[in-house]
N, C-alpha and C. Protein backbone atom coordinates (compact mmCIF):
# COMPACT_ATOMS: atom_id res chain seq x y z
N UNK A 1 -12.18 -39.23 5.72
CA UNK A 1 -13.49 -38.63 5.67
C UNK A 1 -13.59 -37.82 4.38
N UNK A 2 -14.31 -38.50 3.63
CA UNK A 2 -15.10 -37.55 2.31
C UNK A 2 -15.81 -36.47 2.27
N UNK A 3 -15.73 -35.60 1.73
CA UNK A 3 -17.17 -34.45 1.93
C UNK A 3 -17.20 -34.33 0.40
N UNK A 4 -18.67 -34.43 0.11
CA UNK A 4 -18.76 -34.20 -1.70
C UNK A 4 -19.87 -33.13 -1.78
N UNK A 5 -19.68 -31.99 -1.99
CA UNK A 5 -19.97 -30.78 -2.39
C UNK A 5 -20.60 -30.87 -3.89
N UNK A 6 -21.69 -29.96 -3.81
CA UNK A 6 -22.63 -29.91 -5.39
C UNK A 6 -22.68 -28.33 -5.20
N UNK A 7 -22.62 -27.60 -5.94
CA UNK A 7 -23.06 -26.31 -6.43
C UNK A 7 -23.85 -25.98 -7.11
N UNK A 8 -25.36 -25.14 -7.52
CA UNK A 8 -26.23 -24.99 -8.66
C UNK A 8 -25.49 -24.08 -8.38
N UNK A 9 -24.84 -22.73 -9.53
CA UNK A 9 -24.92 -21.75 -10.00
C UNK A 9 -25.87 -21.21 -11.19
N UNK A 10 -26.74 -20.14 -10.72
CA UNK A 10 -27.42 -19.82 -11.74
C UNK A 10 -27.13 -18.69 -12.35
N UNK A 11 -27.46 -17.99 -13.03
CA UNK A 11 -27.12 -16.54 -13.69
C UNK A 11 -28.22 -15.64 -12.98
N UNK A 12 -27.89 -14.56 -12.29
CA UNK A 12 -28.57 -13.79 -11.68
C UNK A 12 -29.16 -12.52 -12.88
N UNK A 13 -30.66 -12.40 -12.82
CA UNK A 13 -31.06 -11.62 -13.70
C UNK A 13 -31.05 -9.81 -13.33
N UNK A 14 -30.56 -8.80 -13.71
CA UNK A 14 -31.70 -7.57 -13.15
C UNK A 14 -30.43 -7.40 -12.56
N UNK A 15 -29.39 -7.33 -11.46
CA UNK A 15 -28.54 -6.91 -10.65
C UNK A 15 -28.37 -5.20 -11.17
N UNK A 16 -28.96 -4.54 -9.77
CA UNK A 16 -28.49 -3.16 -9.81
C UNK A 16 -27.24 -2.87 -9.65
N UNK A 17 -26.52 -2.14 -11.09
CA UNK A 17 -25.45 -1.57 -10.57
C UNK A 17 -24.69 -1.02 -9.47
N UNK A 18 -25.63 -0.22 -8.70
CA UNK A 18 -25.65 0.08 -7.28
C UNK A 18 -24.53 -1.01 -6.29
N UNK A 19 -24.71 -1.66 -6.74
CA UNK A 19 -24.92 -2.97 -5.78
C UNK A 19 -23.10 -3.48 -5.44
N UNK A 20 -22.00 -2.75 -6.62
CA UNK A 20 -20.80 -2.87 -7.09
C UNK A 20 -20.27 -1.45 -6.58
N UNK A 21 -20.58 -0.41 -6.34
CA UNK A 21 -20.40 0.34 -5.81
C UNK A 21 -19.80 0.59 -3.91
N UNK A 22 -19.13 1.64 -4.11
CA UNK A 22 -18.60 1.88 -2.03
C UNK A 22 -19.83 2.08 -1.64
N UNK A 23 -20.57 3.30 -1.99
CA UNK A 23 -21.56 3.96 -1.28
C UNK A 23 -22.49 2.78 -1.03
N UNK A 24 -22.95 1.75 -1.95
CA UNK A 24 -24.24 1.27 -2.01
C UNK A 24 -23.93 0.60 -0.28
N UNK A 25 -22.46 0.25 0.00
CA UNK A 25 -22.26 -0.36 1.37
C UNK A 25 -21.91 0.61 2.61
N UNK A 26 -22.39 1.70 2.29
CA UNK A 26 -21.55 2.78 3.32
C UNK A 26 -20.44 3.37 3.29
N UNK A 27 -19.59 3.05 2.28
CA UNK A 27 -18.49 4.14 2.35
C UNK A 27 -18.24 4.89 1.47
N UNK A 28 -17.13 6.12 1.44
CA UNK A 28 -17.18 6.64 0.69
C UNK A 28 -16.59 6.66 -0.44
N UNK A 29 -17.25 6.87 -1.92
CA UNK A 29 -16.10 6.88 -2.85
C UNK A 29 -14.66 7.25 -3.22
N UNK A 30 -13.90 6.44 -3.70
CA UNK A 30 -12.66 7.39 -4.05
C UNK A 30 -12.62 8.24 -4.59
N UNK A 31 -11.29 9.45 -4.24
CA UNK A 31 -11.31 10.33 -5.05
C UNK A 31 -9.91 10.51 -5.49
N UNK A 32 -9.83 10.15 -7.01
CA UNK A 32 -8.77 9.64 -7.18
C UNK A 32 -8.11 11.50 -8.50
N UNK A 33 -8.68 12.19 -7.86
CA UNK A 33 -8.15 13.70 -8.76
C UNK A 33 -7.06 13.95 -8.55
N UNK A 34 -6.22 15.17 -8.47
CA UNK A 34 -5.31 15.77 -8.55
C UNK A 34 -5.14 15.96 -6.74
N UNK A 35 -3.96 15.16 -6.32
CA UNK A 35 -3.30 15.01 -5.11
C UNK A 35 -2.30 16.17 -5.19
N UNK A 36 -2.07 16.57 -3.89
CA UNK A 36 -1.07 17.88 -3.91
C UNK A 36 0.06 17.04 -3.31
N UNK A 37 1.85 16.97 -3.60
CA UNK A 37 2.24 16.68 -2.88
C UNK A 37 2.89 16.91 -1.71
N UNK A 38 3.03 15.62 -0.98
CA UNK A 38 3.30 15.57 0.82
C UNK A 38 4.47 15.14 0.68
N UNK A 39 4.90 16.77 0.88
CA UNK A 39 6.33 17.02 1.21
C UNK A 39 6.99 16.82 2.51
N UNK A 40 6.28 16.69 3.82
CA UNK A 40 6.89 15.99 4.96
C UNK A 40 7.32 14.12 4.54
N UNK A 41 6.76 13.48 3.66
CA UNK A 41 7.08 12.43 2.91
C UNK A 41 8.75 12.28 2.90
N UNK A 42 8.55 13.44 1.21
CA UNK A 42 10.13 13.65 0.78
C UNK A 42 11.33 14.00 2.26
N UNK A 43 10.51 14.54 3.05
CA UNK A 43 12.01 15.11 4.23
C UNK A 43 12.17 13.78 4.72
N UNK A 44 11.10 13.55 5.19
CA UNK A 44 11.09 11.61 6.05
C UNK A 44 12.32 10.91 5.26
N UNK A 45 11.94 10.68 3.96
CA UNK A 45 13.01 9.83 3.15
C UNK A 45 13.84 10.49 2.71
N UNK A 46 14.48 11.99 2.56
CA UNK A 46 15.59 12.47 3.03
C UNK A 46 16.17 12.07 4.24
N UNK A 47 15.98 12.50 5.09
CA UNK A 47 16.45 12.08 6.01
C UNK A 47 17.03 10.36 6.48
N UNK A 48 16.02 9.63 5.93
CA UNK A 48 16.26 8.53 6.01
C UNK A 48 17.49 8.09 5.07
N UNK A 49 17.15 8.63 4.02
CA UNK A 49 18.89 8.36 3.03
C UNK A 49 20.03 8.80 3.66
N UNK A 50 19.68 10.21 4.11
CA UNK A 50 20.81 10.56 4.60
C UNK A 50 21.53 10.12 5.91
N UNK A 51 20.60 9.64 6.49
CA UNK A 51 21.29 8.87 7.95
C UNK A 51 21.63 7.55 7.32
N UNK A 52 21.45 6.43 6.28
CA UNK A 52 22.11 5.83 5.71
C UNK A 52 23.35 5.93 5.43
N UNK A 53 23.90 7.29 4.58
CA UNK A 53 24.75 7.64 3.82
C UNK A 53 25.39 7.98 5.63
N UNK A 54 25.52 8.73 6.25
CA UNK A 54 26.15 8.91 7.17
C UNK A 54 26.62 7.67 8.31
N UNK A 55 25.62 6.62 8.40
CA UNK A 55 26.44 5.12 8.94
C UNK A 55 27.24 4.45 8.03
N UNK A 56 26.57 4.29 6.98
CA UNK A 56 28.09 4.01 5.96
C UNK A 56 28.88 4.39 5.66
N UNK A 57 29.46 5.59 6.34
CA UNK A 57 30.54 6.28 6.06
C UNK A 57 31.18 6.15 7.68
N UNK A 58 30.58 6.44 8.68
CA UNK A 58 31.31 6.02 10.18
C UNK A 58 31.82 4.47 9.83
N UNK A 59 31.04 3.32 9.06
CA UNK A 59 31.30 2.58 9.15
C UNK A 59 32.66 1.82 8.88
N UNK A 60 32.62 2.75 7.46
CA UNK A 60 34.03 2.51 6.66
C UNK A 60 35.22 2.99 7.46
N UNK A 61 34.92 4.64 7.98
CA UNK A 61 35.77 5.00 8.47
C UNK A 61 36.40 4.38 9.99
N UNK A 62 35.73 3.55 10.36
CA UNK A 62 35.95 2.68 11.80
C UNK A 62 36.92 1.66 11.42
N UNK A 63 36.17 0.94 10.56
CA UNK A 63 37.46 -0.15 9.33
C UNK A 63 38.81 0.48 9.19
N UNK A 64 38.82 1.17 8.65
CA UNK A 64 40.18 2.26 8.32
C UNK A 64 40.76 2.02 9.65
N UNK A 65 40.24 2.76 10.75
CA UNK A 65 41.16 2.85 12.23
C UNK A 65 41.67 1.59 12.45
N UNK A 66 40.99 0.60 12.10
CA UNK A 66 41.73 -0.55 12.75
C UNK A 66 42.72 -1.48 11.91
N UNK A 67 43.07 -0.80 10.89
CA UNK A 67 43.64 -1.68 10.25
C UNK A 67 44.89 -1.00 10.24
């Protein structure tokens, strides 16, 4: 089964800027200024390294016992 598709594209004249915009669709713009940082972040991935660093070290040290 064939399907043969035609397209006119034309050049649209006049387009309000508006129109490329969040707001023009309801939402709100970004605000892309000066962010403070989120230091519960940094503890999260502290923590997360550090419980890394602490199974890899039970780990090794389990190896050791049995050999």
């Amino acid at each position: 089964m064939v399907h043969n598709m035609s397209y006119d594209f034309q050049p649209l004249q006049n387009i309000p800027s508006a129109r490329f915009t969040l707001s023009h669709y309801g939402f709100p713009e970004p605000d892309f200024g000066e962010r403070r940082t989120n230091r519960v972040r940094y503890i999260i991935m502290g923590i997360g390294i550090l419980m890394i660093v602490i199974g890899t070290w039970r780990m090794i040290q389990e190896r050791r016992e049995r050999i």
